[in-house]
Protein backbone atom coordinates (compact mmCIF):
# COMPACT_ATOMS: atom_id res chain seq x y z
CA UNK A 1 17.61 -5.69 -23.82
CA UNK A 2 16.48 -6.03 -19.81
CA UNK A 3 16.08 -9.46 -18.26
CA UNK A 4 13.23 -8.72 -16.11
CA UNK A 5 10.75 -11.34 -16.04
CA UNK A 6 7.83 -11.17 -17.64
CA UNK A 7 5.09 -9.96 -15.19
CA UNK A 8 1.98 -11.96 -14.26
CA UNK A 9 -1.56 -10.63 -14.76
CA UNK A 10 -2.89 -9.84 -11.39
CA UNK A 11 -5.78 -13.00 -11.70
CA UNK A 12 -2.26 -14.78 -11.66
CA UNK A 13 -0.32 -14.80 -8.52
CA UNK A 14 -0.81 -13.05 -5.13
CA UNK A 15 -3.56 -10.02 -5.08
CA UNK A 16 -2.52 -6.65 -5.61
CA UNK A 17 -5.73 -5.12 -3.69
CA UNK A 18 -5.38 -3.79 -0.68
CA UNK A 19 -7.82 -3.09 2.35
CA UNK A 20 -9.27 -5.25 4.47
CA UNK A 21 -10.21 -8.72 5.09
CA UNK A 22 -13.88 -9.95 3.55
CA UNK A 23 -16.61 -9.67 6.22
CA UNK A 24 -17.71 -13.11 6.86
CA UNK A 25 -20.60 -14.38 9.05
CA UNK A 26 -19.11 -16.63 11.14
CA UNK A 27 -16.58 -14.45 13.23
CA UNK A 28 -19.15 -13.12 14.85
CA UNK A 29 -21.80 -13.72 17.51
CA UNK A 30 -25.62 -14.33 17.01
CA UNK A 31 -25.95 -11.11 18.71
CA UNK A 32 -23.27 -9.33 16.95
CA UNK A 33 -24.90 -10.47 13.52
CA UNK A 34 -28.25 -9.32 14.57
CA UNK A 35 -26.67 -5.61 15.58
CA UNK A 36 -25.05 -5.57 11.89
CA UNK A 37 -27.59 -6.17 10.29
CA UNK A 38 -30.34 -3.98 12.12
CA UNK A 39 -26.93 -1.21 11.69
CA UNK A 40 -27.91 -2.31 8.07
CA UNK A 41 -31.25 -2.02 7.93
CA UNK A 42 -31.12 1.55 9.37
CA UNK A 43 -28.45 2.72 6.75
CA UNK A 44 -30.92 0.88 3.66
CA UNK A 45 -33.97 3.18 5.12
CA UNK A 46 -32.08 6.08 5.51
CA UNK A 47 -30.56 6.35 1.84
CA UNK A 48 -34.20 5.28 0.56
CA UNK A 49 -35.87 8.16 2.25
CA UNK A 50 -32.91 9.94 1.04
CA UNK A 51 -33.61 8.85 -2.56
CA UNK A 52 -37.23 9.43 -2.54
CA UNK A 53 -37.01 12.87 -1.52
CA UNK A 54 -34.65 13.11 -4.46
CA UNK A 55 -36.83 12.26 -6.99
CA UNK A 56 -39.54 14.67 -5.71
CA UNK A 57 -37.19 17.54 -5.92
CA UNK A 58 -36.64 16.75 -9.00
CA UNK A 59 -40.37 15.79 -9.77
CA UNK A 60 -41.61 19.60 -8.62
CA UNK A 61 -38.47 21.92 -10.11
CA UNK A 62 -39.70 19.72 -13.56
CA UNK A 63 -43.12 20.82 -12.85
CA UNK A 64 -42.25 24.05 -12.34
CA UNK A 65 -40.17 24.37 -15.09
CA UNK A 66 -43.11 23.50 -17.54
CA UNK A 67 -45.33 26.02 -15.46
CA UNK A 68 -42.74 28.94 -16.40
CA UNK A 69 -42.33 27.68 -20.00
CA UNK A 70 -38.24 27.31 -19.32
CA UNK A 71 -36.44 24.29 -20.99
């Protein structure tokens, strides 16, 4: 038999994640907060146009597989 201790589930004890610290809102500057989030806002369009021209693809190469009688 070992006598290690029994080890604690990681909700127990200190966190075994690592990376950085949570982004909160108040380290930063009215100004800083307004350049994140128009950063954001810019990122959010850009993956929906992304997304939308997607599901087109996807809408026409269905359509065309119908045309073409392929399943």
């Amino acid at each position: 038999m070992t006598d290690k201790p029994p080890e604690t589930p990681p909700s127990q004890g200190r966190s075994t994640m690592r990376g950085p610290a949570p982004f909160t809102w108040e380290r930063h500057t009215v100004e800083e907060n307004d350049l994140i989030r128009r950063r954001q806002r810019a990122r959010a369009r850009v993956t929906a146009l992304l997304l939308g021209a997607l599901v087109i693809l996807f809408f026409f190469i269905a359509i065309e597989k119908i045309r073409s009688g392929t399943p």
